[in-house]
Protein backbone atom coordinates (compact mmCIF):
# COMPACT_ATOMS: atom_id res chain seq x y z
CA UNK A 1 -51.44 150.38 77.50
CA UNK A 2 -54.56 152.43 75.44
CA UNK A 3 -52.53 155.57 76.09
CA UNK A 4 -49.29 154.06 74.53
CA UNK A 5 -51.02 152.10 72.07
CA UNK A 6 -53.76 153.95 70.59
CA UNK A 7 -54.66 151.84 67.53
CA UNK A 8 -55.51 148.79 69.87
CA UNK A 9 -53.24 145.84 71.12
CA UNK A 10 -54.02 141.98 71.42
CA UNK A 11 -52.30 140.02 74.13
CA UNK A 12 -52.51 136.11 74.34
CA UNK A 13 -51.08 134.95 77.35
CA UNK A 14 -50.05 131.18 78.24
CA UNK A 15 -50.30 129.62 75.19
CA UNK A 16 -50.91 125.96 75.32
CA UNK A 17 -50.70 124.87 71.45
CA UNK A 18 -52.35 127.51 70.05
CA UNK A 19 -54.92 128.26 72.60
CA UNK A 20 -54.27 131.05 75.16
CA UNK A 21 -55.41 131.05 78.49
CA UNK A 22 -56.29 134.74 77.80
CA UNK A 23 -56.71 136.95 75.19
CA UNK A 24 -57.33 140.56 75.55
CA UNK A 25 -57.78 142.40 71.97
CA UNK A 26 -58.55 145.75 71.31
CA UNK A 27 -57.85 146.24 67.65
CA UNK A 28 -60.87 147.63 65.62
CA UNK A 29 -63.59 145.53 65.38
CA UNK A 30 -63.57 145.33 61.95
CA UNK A 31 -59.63 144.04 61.72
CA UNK A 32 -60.10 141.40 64.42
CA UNK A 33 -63.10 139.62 61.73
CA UNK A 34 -61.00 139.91 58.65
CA UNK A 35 -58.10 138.86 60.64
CA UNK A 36 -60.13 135.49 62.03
CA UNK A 37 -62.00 135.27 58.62
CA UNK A 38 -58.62 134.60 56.68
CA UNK A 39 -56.28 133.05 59.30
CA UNK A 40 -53.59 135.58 59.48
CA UNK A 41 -52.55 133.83 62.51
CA UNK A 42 -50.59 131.33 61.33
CA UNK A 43 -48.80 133.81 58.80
CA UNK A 44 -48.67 137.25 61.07
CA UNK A 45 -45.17 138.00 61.85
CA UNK A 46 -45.87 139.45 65.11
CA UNK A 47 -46.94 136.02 66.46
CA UNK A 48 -44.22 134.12 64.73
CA UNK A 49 -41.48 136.63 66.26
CA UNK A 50 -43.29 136.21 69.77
CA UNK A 51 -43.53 132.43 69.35
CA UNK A 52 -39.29 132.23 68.59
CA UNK A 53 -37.97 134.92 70.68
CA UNK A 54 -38.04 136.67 74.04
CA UNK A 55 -37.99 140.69 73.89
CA UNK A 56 -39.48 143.31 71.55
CA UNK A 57 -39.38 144.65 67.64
CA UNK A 58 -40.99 147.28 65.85
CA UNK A 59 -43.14 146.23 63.09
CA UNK A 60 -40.78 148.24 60.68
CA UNK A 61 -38.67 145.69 61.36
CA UNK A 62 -40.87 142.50 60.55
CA UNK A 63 -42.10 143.55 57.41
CA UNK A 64 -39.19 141.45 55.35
CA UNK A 65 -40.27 138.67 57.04
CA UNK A 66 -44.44 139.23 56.24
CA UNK A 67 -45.06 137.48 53.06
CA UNK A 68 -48.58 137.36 53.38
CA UNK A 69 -48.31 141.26 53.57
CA UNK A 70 -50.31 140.96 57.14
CA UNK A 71 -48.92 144.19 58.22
CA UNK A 72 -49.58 146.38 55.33
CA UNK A 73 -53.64 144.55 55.57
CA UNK A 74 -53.38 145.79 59.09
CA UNK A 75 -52.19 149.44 57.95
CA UNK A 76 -55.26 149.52 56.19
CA UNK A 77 -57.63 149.89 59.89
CA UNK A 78 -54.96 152.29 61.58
CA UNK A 79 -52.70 149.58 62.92
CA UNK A 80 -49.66 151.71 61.13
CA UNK A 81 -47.03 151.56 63.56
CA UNK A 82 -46.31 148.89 66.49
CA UNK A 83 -44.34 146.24 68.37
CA UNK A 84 -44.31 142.80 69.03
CA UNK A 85 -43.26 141.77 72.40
CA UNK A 86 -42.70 137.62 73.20
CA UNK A 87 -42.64 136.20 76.99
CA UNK A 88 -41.19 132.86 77.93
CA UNK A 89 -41.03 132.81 81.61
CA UNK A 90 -42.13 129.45 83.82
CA UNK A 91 -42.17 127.39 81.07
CA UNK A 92 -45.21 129.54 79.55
CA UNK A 93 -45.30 132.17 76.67
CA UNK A 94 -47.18 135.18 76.14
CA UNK A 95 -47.07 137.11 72.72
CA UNK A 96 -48.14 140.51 72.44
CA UNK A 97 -48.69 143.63 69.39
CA UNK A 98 -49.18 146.74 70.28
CA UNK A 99 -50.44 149.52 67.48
CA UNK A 100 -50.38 153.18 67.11
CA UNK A 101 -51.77 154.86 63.58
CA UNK A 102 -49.64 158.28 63.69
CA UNK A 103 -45.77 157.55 64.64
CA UNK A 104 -43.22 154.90 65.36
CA UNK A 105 -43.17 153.69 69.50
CA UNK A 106 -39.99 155.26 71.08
CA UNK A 107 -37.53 152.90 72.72
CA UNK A 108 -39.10 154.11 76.73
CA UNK A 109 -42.46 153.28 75.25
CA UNK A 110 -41.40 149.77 74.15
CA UNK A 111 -39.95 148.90 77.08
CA UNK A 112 -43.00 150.00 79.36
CA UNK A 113 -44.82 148.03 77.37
CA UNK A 114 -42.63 144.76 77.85
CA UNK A 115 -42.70 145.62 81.37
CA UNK A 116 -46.77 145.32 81.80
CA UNK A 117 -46.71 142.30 79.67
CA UNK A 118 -44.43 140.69 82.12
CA UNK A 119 -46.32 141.30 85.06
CA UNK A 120 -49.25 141.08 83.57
CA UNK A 121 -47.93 137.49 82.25
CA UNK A 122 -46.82 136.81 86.04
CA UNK A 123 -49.74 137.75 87.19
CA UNK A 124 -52.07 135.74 85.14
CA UNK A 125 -50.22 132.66 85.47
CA UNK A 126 -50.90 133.08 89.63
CA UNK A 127 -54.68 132.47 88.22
CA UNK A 128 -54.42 129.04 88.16
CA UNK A 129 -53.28 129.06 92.25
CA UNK A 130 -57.23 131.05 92.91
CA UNK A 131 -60.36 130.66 93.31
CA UNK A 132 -62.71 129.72 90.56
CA UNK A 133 -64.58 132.47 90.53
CA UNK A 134 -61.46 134.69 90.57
CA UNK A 135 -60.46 133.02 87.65
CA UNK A 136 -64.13 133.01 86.02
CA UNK A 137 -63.65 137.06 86.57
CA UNK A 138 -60.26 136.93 84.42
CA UNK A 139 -62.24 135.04 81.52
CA UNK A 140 -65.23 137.20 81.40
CA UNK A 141 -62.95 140.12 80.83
CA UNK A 142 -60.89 138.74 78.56
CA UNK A 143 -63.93 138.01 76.32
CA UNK A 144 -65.37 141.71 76.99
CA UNK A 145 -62.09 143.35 75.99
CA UNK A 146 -62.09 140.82 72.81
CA UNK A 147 -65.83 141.29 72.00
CA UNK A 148 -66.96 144.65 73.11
């Protein structure tokens, strides 16, 4: 995904509410505290597309729909060009962005990308069938890739 996605992605999978069971994040530092500071979430286009619909768009293409102007804040630490990507599969969603700073994500790109989310979203809703400690494991690196 940090080949494809250069700038950083953030990945919140099974959403209950508004909490994820995971959330991976690699976005710079820096954007993930303004981005907490302020609230974007409830206002960032990227999590409103993957909260309504199942597939992938380019950020081009959600910024009509970013009054807030989250996308062109995000711009502003690299996060230039991306995707959105939403999951509803098992009666659980997943939203993903992914970022690059230097070019647009070709279509092969995007739909690599949807792929891993998928199995990474299958995957991580197995967790809840193992072990506790397996499970503990997932946690711990969701914080470390959220907090390095």
């Amino acid at each position: 995904m940090q080949d494809i996605a250069p700038a950083g992605f953030a990945i919140a999978f099974h959403i209950q509410f508004t909490t994820p069971a995971f959330l991976f994040q690699t976005y710079p530092k820096e954007w993930i505290n303004l981005y907490n500071k302020r609230g974007m979430v409830m206002q960032d286009p990227i999590v409103g597309f993957g909260f309504e619909n199942n597939g992938t768009i380019r950020w081009s293409e959600l910024a009509a729909n970013d009054p807030a102007e989250v996308l062109s804040e995000a711009s502003k630490y690299g996060l230039v060009y991306g995707m959105a990507c939403g999951i509803e599969d098992g009666g659980s969603r997943s939203v993903a962005g992914f970022a690059r700073s230097d070019r647009e994500l070709t279509d092969a790109e995007i739909d690599q990308l949807q792929g891993l989310v998928q199995d990474l979203h299958t995957m991580t809703a197995e967790a809840k069938s193992v072990s506790p400690e397996v499970r503990e494991d997932l946690r711990r690196m969701s914080i470390s890739f959220t907090h390095p």
